[in-house]
N, C-alpha and C. Protein backbone atom coordinates (compact mmCIF):
# COMPACT_ATOMS: atom_id res chain seq x y z
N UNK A 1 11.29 85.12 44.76
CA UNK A 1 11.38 84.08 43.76
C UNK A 1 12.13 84.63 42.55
N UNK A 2 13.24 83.82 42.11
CA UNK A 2 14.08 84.34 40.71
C UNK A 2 13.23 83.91 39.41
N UNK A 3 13.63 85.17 38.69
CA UNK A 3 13.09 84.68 37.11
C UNK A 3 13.83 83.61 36.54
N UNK A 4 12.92 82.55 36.03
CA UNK A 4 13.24 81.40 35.25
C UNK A 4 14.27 81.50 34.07
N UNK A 5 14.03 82.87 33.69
CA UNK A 5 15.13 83.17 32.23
C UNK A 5 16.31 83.25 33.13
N UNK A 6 16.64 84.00 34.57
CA UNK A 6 17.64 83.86 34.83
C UNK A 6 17.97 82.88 35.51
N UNK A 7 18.00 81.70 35.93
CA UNK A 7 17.90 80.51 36.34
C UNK A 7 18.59 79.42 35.23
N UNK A 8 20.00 78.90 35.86
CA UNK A 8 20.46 78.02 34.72
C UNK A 8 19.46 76.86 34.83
N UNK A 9 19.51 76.32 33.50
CA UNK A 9 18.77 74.66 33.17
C UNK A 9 19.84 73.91 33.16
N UNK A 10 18.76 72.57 33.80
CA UNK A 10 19.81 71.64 34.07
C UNK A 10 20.62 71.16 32.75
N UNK A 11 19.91 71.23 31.47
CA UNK A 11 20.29 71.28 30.01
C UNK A 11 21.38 71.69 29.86
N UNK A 12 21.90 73.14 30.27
CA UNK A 12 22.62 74.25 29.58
C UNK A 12 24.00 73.43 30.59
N UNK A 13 24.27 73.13 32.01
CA UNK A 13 25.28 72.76 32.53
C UNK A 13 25.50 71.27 31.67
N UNK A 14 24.79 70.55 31.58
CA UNK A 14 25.07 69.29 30.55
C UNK A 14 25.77 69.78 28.96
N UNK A 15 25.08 70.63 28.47
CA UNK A 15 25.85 71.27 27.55
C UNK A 15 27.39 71.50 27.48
N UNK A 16 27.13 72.35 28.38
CA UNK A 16 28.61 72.93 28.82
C UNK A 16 29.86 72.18 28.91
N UNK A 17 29.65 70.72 30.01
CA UNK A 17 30.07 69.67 30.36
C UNK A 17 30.53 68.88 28.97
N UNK A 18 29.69 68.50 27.62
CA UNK A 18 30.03 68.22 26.78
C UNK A 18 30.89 69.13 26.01
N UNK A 19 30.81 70.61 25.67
CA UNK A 19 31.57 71.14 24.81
C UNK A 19 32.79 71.01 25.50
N UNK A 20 33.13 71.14 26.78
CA UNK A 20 34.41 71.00 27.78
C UNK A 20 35.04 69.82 27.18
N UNK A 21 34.47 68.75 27.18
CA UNK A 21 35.00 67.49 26.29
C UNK A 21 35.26 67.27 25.34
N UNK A 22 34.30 68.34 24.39
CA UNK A 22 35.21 68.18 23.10
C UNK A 22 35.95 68.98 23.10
N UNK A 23 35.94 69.92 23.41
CA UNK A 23 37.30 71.08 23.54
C UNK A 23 38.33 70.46 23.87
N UNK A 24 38.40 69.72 25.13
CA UNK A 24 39.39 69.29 25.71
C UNK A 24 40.15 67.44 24.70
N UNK A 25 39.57 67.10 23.66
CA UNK A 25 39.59 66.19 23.07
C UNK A 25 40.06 66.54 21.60
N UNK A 26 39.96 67.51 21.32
CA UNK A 26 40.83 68.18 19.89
C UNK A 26 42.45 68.60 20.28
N UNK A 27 42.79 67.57 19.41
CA UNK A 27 44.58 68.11 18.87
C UNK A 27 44.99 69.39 18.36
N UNK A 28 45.51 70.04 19.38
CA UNK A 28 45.50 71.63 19.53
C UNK A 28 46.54 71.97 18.07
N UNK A 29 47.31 70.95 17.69
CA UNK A 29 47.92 71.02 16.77
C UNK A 29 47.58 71.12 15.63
N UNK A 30 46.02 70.92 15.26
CA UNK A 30 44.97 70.53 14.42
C UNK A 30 44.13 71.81 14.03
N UNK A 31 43.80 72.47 14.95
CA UNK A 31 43.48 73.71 14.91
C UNK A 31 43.79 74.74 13.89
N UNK A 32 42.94 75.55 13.31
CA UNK A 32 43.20 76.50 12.55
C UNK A 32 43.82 77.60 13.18
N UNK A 33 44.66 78.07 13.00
CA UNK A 33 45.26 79.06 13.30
C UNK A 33 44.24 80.64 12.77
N UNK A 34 44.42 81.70 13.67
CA UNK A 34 43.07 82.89 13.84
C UNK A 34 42.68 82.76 12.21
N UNK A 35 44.02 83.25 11.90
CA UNK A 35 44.53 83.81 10.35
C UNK A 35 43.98 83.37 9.53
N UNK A 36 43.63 82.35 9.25
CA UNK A 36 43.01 81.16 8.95
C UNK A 36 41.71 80.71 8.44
N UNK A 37 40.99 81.24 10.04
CA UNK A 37 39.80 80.92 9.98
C UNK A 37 39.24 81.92 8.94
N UNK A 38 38.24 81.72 7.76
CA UNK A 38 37.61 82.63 6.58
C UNK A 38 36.35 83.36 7.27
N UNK A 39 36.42 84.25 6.78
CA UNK A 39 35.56 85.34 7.14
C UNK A 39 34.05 84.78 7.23
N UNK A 40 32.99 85.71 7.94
CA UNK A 40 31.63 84.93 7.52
C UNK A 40 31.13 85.07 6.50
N UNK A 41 31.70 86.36 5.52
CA UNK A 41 31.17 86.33 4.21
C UNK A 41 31.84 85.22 3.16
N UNK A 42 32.68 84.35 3.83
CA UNK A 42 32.72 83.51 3.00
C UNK A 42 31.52 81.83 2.88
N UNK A 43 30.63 81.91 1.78
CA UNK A 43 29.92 81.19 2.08
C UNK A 43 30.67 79.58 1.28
N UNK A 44 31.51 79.44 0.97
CA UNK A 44 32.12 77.64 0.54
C UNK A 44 33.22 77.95 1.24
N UNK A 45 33.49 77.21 2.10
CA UNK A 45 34.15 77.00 3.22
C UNK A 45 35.12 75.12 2.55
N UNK A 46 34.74 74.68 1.21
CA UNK A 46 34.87 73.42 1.03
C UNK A 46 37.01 73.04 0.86
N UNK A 47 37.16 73.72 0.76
CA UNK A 47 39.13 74.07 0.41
C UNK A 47 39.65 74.65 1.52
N UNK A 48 38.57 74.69 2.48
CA UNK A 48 39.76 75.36 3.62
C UNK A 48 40.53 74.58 3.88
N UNK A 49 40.06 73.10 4.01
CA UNK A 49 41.13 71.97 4.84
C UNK A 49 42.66 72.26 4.09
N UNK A 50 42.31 72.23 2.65
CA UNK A 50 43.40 71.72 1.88
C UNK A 50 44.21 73.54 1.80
N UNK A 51 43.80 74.40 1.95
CA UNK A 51 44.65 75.69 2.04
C UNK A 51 45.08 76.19 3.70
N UNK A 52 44.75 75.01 4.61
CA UNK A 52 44.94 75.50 5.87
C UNK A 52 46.79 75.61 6.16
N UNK A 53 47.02 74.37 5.17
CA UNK A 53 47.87 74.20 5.46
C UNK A 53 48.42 72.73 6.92
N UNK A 54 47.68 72.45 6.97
CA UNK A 54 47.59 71.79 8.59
C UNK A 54 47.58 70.17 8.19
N UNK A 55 47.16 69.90 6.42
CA UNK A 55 47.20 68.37 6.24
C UNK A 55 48.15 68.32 5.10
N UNK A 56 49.11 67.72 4.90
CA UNK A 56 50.11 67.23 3.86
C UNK A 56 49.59 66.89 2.92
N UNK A 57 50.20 66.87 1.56
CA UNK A 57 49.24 66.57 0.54
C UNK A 57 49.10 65.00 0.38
N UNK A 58 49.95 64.24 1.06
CA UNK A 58 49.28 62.90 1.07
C UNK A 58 47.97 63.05 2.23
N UNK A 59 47.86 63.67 3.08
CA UNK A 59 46.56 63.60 3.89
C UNK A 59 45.56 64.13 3.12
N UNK A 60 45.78 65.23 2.38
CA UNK A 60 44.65 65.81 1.20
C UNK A 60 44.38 64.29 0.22
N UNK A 61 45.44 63.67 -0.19
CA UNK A 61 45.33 62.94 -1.09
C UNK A 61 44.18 61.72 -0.23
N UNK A 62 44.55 61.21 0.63
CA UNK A 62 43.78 60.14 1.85
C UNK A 62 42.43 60.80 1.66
N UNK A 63 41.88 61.79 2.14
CA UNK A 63 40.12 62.64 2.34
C UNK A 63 39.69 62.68 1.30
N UNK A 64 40.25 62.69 -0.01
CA UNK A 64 39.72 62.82 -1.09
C UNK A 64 39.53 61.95 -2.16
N UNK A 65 39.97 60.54 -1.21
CA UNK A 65 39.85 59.06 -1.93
C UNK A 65 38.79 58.48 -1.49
N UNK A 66 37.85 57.31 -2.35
CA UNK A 66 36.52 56.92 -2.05
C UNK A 66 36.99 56.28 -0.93
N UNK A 67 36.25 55.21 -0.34
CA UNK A 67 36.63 54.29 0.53
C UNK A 67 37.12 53.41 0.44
N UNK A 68 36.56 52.74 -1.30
CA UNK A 68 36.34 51.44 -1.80
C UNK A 68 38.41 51.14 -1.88
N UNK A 69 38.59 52.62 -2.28
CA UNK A 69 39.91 52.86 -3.08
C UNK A 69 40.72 52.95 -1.08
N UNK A 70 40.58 53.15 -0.60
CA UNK A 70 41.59 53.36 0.58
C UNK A 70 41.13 52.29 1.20
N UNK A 71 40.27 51.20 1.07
CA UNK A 71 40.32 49.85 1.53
C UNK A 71 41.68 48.84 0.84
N UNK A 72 41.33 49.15 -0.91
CA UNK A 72 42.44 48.45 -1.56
C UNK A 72 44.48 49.05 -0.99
N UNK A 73 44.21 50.31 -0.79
CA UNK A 73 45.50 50.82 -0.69
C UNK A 73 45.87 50.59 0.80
N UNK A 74 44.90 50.46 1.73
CA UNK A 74 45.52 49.79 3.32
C UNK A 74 45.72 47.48 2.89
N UNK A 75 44.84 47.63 2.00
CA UNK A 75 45.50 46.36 1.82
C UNK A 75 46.86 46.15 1.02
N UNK A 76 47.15 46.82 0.55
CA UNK A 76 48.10 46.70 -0.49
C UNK A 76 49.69 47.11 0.50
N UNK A 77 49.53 47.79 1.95
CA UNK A 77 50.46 48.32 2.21
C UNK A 77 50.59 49.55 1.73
N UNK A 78 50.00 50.32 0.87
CA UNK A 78 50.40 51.39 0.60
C UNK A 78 50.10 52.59 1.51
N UNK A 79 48.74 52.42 2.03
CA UNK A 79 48.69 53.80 3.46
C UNK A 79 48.27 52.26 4.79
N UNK A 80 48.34 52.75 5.84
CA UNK A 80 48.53 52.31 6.98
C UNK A 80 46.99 52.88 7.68
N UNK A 81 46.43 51.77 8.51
CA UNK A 81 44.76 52.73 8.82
C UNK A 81 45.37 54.06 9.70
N UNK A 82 46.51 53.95 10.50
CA UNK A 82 46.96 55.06 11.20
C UNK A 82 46.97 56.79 10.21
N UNK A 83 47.29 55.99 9.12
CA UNK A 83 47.61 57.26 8.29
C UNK A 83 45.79 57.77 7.96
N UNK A 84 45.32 57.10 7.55
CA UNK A 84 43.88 57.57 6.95
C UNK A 84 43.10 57.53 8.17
N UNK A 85 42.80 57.22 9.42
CA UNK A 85 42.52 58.05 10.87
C UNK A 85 42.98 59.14 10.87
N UNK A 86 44.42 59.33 11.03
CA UNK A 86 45.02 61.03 11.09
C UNK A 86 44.44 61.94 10.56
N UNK A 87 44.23 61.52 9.10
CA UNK A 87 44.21 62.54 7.88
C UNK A 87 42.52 62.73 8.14
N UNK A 88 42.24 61.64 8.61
CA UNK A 88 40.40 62.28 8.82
C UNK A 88 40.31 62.93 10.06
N UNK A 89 40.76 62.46 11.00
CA UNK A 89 40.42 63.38 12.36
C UNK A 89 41.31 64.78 12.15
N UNK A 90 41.77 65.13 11.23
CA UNK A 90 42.51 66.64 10.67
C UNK A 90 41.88 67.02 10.27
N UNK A 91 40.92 66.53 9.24
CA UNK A 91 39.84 67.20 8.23
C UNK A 91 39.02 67.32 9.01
N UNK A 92 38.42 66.73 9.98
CA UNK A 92 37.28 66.81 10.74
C UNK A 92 37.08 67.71 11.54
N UNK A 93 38.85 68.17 12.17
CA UNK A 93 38.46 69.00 13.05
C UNK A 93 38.69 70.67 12.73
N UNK A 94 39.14 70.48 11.35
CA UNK A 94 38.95 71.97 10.61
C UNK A 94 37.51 72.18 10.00
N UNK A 95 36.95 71.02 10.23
CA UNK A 95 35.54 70.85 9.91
C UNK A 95 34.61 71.48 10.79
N UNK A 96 35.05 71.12 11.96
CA UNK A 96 34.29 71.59 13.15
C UNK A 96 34.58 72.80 13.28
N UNK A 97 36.09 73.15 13.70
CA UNK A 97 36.03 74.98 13.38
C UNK A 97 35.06 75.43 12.47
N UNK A 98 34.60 75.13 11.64
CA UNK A 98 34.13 75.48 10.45
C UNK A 98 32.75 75.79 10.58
N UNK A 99 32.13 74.94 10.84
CA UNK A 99 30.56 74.50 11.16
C UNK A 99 29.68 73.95 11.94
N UNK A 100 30.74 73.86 12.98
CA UNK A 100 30.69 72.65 14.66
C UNK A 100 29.54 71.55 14.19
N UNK A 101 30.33 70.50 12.82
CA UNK A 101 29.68 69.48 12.72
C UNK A 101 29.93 68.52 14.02
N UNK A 102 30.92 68.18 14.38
CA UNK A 102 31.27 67.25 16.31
C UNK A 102 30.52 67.69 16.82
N UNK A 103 29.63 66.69 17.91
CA UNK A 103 28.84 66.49 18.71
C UNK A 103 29.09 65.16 19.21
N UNK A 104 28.75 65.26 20.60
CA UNK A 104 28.45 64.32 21.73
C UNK A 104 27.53 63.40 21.75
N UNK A 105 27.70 62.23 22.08
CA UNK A 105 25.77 61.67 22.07
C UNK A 105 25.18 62.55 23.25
């Protein structure tokens, strides 16, 4: 009979199966580059997006507007929802490098 500690759970292959998906679901283009990523002694991690280099400063400008204000400016024609999607799924996923806030249901 094998020990239970060494015995995968059916949990840990479901796991797996999900991180595969999100792995495989991030814009490799999006990614922090090694160089990049801040050390663990760095504890505010909050400026990486905007020093990664990886979002334009109109995409910095988009993440750092309320909502109320990027509701009026997709009405107005001035950003496009394409543009303020982009600029969040960029921030998000230097986010996740960051702190693996993404998760699966």
């Amino acid at each position: 009979m094998g020990s239970i500690a060494a015995e995968a759970q059916p949990w840990e292959a479901e796991a797996e199966k999900s991180r595969k998906i999100l792995r495989d679901s991030i814009q490799k283009e999006w990614l922090l580059p090694q160089e990049k990523v801040p050390s663990a002694e760095r504890r505010n991690v909050l400026a990486v997006a905007e020093e990664s280099g990886i979002l334009s400063p109109k995409e910095i400008d988009i993440t750092n507007t309320d909502a109320t204000n990027l509701v009026k400016k997709m009405g107005t024609g001035e950003l496009t929802a394409e543009e303020v999607i982009i600029a969040y799924l960029k921030r998000a996923t230097i986010g996740h490098q960051l702190v693996s806030l993404a998760s699966l249901p």
